[in-house]
Protein backbone atom coordinates (compact mmCIF):
# COMPACT_ATOMS: atom_id res chain seq x y z
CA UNK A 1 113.41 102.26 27.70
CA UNK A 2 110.86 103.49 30.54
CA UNK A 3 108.35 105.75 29.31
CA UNK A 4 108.82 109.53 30.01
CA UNK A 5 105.67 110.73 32.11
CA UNK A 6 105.03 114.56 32.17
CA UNK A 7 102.21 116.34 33.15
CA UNK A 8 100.90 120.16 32.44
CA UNK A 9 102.91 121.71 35.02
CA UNK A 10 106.08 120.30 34.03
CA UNK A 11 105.61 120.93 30.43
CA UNK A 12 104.63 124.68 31.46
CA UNK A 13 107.98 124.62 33.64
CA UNK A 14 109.71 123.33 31.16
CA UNK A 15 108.77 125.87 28.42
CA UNK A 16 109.13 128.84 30.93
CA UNK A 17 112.68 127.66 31.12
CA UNK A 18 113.48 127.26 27.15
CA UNK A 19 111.65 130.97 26.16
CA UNK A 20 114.08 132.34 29.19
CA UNK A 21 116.73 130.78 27.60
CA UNK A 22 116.04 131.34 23.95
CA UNK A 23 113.56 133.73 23.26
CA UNK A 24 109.66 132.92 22.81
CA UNK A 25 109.82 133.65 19.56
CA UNK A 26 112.09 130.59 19.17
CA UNK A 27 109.83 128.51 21.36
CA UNK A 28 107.95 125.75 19.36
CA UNK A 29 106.74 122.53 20.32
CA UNK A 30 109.48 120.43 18.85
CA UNK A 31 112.20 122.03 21.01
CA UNK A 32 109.87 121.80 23.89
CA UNK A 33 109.07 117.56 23.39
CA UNK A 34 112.79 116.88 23.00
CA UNK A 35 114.03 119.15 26.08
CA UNK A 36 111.41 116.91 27.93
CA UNK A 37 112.17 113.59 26.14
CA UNK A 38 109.03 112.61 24.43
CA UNK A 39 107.32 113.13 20.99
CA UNK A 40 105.91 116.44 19.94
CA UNK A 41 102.01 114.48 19.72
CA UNK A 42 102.50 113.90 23.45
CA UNK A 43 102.45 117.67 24.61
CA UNK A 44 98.59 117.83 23.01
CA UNK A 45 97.64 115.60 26.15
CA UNK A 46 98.30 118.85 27.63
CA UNK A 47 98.08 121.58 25.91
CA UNK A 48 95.84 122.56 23.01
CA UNK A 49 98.95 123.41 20.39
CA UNK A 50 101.73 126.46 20.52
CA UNK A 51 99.10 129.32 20.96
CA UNK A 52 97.54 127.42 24.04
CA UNK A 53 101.51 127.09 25.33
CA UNK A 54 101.89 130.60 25.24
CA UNK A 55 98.66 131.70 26.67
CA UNK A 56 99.66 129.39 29.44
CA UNK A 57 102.96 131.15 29.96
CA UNK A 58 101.42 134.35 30.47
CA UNK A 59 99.23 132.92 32.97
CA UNK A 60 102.22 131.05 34.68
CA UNK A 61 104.17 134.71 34.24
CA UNK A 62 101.42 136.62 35.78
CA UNK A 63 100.79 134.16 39.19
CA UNK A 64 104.40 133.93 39.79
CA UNK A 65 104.72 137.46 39.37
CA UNK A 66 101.76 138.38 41.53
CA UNK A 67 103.54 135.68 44.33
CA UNK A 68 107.01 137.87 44.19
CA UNK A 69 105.00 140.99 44.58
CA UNK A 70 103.06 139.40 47.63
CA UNK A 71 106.32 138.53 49.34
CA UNK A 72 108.08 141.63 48.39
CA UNK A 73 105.24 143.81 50.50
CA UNK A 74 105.72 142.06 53.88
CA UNK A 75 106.87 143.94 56.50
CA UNK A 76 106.57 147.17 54.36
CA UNK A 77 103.57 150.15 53.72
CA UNK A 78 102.59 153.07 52.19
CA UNK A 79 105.06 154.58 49.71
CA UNK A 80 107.73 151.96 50.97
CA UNK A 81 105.18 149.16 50.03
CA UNK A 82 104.84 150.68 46.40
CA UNK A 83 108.62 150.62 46.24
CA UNK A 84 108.75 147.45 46.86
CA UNK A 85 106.04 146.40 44.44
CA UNK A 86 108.36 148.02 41.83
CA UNK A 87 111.66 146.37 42.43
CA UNK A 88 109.92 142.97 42.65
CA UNK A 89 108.61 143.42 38.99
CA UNK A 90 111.63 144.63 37.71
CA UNK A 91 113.67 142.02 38.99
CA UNK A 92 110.91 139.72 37.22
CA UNK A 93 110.93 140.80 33.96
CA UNK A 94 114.87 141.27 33.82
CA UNK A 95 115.42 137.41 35.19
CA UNK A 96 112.47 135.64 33.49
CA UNK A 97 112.46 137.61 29.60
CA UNK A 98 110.85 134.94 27.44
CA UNK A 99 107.86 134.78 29.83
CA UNK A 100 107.64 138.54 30.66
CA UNK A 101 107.16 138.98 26.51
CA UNK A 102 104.06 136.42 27.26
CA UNK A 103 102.77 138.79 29.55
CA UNK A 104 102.64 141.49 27.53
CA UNK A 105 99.47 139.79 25.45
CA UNK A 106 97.44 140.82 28.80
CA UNK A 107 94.70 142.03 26.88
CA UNK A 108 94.70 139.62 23.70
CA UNK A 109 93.69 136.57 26.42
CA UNK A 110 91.82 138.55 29.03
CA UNK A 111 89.65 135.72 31.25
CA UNK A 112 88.33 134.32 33.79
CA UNK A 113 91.34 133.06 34.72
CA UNK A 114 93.75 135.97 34.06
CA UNK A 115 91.63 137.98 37.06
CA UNK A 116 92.19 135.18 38.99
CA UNK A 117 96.39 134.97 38.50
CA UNK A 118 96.30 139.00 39.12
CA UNK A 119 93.61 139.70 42.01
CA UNK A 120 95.85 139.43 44.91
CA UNK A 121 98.39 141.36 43.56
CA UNK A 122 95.56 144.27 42.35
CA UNK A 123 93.85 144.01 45.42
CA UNK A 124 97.14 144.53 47.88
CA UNK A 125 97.99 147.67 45.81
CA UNK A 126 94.49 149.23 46.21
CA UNK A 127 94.93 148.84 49.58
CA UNK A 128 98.23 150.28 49.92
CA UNK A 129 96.94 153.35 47.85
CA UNK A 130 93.74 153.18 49.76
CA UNK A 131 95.69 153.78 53.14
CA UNK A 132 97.86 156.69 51.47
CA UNK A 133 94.27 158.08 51.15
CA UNK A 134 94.51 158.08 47.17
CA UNK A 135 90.78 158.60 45.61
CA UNK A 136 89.46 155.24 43.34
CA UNK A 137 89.97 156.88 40.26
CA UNK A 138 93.71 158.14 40.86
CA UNK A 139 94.00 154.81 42.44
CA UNK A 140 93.02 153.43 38.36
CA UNK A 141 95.44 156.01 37.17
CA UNK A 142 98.23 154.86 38.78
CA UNK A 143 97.45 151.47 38.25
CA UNK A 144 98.01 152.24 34.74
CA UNK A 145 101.12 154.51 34.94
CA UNK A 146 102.78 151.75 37.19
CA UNK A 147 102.01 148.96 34.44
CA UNK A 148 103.19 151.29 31.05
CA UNK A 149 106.13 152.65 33.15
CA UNK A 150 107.37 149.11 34.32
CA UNK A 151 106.72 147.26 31.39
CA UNK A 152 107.98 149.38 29.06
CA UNK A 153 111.26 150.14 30.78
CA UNK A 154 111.65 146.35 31.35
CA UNK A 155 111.33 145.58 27.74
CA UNK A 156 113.85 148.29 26.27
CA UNK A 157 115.92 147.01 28.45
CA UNK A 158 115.70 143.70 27.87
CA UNK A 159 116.00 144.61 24.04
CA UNK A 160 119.22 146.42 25.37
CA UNK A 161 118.27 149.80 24.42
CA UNK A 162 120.03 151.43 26.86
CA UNK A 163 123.48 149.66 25.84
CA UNK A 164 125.25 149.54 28.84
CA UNK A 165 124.60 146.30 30.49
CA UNK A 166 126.62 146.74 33.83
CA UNK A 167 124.95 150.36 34.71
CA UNK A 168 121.71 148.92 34.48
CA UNK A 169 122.16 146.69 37.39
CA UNK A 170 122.59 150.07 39.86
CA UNK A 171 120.02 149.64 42.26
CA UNK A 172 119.29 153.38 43.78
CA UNK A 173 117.70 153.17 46.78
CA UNK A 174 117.01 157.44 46.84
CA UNK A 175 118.57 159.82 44.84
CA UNK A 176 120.12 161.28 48.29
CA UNK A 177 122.46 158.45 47.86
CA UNK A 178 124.35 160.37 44.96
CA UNK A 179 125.99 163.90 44.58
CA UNK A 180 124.24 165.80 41.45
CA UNK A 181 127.68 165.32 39.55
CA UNK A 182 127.79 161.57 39.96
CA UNK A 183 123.65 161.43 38.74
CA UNK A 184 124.72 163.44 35.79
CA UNK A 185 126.79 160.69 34.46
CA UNK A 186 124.98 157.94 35.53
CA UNK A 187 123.70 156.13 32.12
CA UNK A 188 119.71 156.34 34.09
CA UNK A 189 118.48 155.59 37.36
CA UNK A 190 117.03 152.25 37.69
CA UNK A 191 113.28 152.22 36.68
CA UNK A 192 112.07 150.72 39.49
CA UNK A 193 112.85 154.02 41.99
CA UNK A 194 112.23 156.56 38.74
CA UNK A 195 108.77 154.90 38.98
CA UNK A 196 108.54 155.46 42.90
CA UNK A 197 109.87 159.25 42.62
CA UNK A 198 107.00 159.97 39.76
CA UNK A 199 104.43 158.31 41.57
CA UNK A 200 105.49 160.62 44.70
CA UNK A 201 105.42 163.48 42.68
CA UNK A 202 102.12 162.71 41.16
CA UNK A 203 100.52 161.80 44.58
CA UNK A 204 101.42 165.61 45.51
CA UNK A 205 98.65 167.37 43.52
């Protein structure tokens, strides 16, 4: 029988694909040599051990994230630009969950290379703000409301919290789009244009 080769990338893939699936809490490196066909010693050619895996997830989470975001901008500005932002992360975290839960250990693994995955993506929202004429420091503000707003909404919901699985889908592009009777017994507005709204509002005062 030929010998299986894999390489870092595809053992990164690969475990993206199984924490999606399962969970990353049911991740380990025995599920993650057999889904690839070789023996649990052979990931450490790679990786350092499960801890290392993950780390690299969150990494892998964060530049494919920051890619969507890129491509989600084009062709837009301004507050339209923002909106965009929004949806793209949203959409993330909802399709990719085991690797989204990675990202959430930002801070725990903070590096060299985690300001490299995310600069793009920080830099294109400064200058979106910067062209709105928001100030530096509201500029950090928001930064921060965008990131606890988003990420928080994405993981009740991917923890089901809001129970019904078919509203949450509703993608609002404005409130406009709905008479005040029909809001009122909508389940929630998707996060993604809450987030936009607040951010409007804030950006008023």
């Amino acid at each position: 029988m030929p010998k299986i080769k894999i390489d870092k990338e595809s053992v990164i893939k690969e475990a993206a694909y199984i924490a999606n699936m399962i969970g990353i809490e049911n991740l380990s490196l025995k599920t993650l040599a057999s889904q690839l066909g070789v023996k649990s010693p052979s990931l450490y050619n790679h990786i350092d051990g499960l801890d290392d895996l993950k780390q690299q997830l969150m990494l892998y989470g964060w530049k494919e994230l920051e890619d969507k975001i890129i491509q989600s901008v084009i062709g837009f500005s301004g507050y339209d630009a923002i909106r965009a932002m929004c949806y793209a992360f949203h959409e993330y975290a909802i399709e990719n969950q085991g690797v989204f839960s990675t990202m959430l250990w930002y801070n725990q693994f903070e590096n060299e290379q985690m300001n490299e995955v995310t600069s793009k993506m920080f830099s294109i929202f400064f200058k979106i703000t910067k062209s709105l004429n928001i100030s530096q420091d509201n500029c950090i503000h928001l930064v921060r409301m965008f990131r606890s707003f988003l990420e928080g909404f994405a993981l009740l919901e991917n923890h089901n919290a809001f129970g019904n699985t078919v509203m949450r889908r509703i993608i609002v592009p404005t409130y406009g789009s709905f008479t005040a009777n029909q809001i009122r017994h909508l389940p929630y507005i998707v996060s993604p244009n809450v987030l936009y709204i607040t951010a409007r509002f804030f950006l008023s005062y």
